[in-house]
C-alpha atoms as a PDB file:
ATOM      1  CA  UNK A   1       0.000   0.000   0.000  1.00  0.00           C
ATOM      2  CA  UNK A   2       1.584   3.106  -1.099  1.00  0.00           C
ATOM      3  CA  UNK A   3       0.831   6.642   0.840  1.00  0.00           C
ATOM      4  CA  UNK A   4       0.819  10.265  -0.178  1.00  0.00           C
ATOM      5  CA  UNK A   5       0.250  10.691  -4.174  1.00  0.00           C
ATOM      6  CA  UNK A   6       1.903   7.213  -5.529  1.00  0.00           C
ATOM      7  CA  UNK A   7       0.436   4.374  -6.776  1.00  0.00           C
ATOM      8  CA  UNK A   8       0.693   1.378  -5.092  1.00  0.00           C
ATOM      9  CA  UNK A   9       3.941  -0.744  -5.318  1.00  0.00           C
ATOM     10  CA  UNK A  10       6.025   2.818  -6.579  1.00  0.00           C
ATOM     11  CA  UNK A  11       8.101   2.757  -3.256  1.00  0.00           C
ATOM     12  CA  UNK A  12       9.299  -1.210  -4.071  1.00  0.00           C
ATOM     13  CA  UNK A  13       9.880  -0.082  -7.953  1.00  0.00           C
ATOM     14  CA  UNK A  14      11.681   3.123  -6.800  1.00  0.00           C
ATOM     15  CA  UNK A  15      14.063   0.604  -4.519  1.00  0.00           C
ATOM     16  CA  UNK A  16      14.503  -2.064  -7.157  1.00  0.00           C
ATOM     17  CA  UNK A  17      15.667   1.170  -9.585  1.00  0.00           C
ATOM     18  CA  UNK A  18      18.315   2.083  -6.888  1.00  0.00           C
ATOM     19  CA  UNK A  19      19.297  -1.772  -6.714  1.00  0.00           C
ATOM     20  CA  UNK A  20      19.408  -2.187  -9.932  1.00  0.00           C
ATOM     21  CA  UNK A  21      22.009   1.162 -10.778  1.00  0.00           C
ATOM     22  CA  UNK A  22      24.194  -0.120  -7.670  1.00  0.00           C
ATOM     23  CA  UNK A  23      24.678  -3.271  -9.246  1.00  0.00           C
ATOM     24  CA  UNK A  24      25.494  -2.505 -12.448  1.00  0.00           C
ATOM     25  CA  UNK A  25      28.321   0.431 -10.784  1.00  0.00           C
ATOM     26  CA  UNK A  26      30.050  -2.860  -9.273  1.00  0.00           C
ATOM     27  CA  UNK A  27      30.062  -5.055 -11.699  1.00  0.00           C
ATOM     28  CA  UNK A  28      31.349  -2.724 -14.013  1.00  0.00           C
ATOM     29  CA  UNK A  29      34.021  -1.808 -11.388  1.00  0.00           C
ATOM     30  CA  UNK A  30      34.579  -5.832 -11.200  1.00  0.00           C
ATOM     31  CA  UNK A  31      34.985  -5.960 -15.412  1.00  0.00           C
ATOM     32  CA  UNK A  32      38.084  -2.919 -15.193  1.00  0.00           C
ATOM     33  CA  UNK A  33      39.598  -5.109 -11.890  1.00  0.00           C
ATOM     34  CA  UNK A  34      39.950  -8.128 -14.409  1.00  0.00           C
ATOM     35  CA  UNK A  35      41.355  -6.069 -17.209  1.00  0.00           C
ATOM     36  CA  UNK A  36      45.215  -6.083 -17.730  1.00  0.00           C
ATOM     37  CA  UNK A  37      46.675  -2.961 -15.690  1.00  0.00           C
ATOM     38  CA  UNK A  38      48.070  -0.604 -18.284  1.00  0.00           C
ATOM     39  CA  UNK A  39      51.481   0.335 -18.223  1.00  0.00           C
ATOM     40  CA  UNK A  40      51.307   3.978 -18.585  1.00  0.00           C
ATOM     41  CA  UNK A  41      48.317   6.290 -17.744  1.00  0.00           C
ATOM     42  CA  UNK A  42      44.751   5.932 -20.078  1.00  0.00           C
ATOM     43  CA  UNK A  43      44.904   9.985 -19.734  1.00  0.00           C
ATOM     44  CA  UNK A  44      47.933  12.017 -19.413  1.00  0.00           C
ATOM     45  CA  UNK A  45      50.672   8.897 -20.628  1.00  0.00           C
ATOM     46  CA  UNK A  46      52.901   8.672 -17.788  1.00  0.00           C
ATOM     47  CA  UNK A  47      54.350   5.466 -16.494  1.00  0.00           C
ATOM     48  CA  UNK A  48      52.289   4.223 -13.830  1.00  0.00           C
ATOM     49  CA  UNK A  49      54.425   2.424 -11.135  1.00  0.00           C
ATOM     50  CA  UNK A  50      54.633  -1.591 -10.907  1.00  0.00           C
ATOM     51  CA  UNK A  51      53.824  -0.475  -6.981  1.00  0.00           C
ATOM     52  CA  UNK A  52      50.183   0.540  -7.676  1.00  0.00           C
ATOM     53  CA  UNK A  53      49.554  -2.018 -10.682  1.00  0.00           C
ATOM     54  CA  UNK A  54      50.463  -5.045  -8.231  1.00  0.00           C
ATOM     55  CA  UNK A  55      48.484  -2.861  -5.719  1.00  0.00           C
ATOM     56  CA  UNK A  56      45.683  -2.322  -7.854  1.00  0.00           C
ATOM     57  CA  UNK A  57      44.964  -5.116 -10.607  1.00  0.00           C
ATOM     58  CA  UNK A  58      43.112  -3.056 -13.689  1.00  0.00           C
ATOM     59  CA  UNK A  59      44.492   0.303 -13.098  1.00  0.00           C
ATOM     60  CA  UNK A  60      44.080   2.640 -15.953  1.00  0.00           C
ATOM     61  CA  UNK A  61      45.184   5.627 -14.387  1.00  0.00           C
ATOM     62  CA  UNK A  62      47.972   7.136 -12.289  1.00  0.00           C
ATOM     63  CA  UNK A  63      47.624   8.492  -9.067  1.00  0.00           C
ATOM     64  CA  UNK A  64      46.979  12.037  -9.833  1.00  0.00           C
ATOM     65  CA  UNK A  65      44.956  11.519 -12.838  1.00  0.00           C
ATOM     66  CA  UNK A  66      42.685   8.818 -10.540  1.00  0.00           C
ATOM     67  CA  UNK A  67      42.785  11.846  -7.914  1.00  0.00           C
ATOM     68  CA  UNK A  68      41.483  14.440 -10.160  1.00  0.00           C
ATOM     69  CA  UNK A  69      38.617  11.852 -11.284  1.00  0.00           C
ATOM     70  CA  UNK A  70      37.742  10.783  -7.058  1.00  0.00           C
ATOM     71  CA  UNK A  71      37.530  14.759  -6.792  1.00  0.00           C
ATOM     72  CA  UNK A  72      35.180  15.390  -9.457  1.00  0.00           C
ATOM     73  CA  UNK A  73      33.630  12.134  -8.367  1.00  0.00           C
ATOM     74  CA  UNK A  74      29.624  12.695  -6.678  1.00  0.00           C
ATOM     75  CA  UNK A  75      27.792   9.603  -5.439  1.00  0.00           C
ATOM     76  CA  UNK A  76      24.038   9.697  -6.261  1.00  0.00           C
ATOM     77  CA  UNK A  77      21.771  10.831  -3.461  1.00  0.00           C
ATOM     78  CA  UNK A  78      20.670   7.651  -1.560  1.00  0.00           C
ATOM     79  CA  UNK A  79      17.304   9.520  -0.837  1.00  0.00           C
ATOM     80  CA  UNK A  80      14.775  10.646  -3.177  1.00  0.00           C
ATOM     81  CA  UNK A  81      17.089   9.705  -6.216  1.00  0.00           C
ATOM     82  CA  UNK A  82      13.776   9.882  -8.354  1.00  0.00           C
ATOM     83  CA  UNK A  83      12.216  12.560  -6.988  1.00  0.00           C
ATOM     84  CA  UNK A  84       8.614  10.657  -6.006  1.00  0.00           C
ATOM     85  CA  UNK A  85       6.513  13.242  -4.252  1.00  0.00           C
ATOM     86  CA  UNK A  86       5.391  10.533  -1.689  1.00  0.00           C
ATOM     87  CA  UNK A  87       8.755  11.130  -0.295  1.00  0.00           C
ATOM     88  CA  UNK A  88       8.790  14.925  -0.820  1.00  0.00           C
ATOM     89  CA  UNK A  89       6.119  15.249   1.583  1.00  0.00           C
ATOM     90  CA  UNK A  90       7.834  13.164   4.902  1.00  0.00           C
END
């Protein structure tokens, strides 16, 4: 039984929907672990140390370039992702 202005069973979809994204975020991160690490950076070139790739199996980037992406980096909102007015209103 939904509450507020959804129909019933849009709270389950809308938790399936954030599920479902999760997922496919870590199995995608799973696919790049089991790639060959790359020699030199995907971006900028450099050499990226034997250090990190036996650290870090699948690295495509060096440390500063992965740095720059982690800054620029958001994680989706956990609440309200898709914005259903049932829970606008709690």
């Amino acid at each position: 039984m939904a509450g507020g202005w959804t129909r019933d069973g849009a709270v389950n979809e809308q938790i399936e929907a954030s599920i479902s994204d999760e997922l496919a975020r870590l199995r995608a991160a799973q696919r790049q672990a089991t790639a060959p690490s790359r020699t030199h950076c995907a971006e900028c070139e450099e050499p990226i140390p034997e250090a990190r790739r036996a650290a870090r199996p699948g690295v495509q980037l060096c440390v500063d370039c992965q740095s720059a992406r982690d800054a620029r980096y958001r994680p989706a909102a956990g609440f309200n992702r898709r914005g259903s007015k049932d829970s606008q209103l709690k």
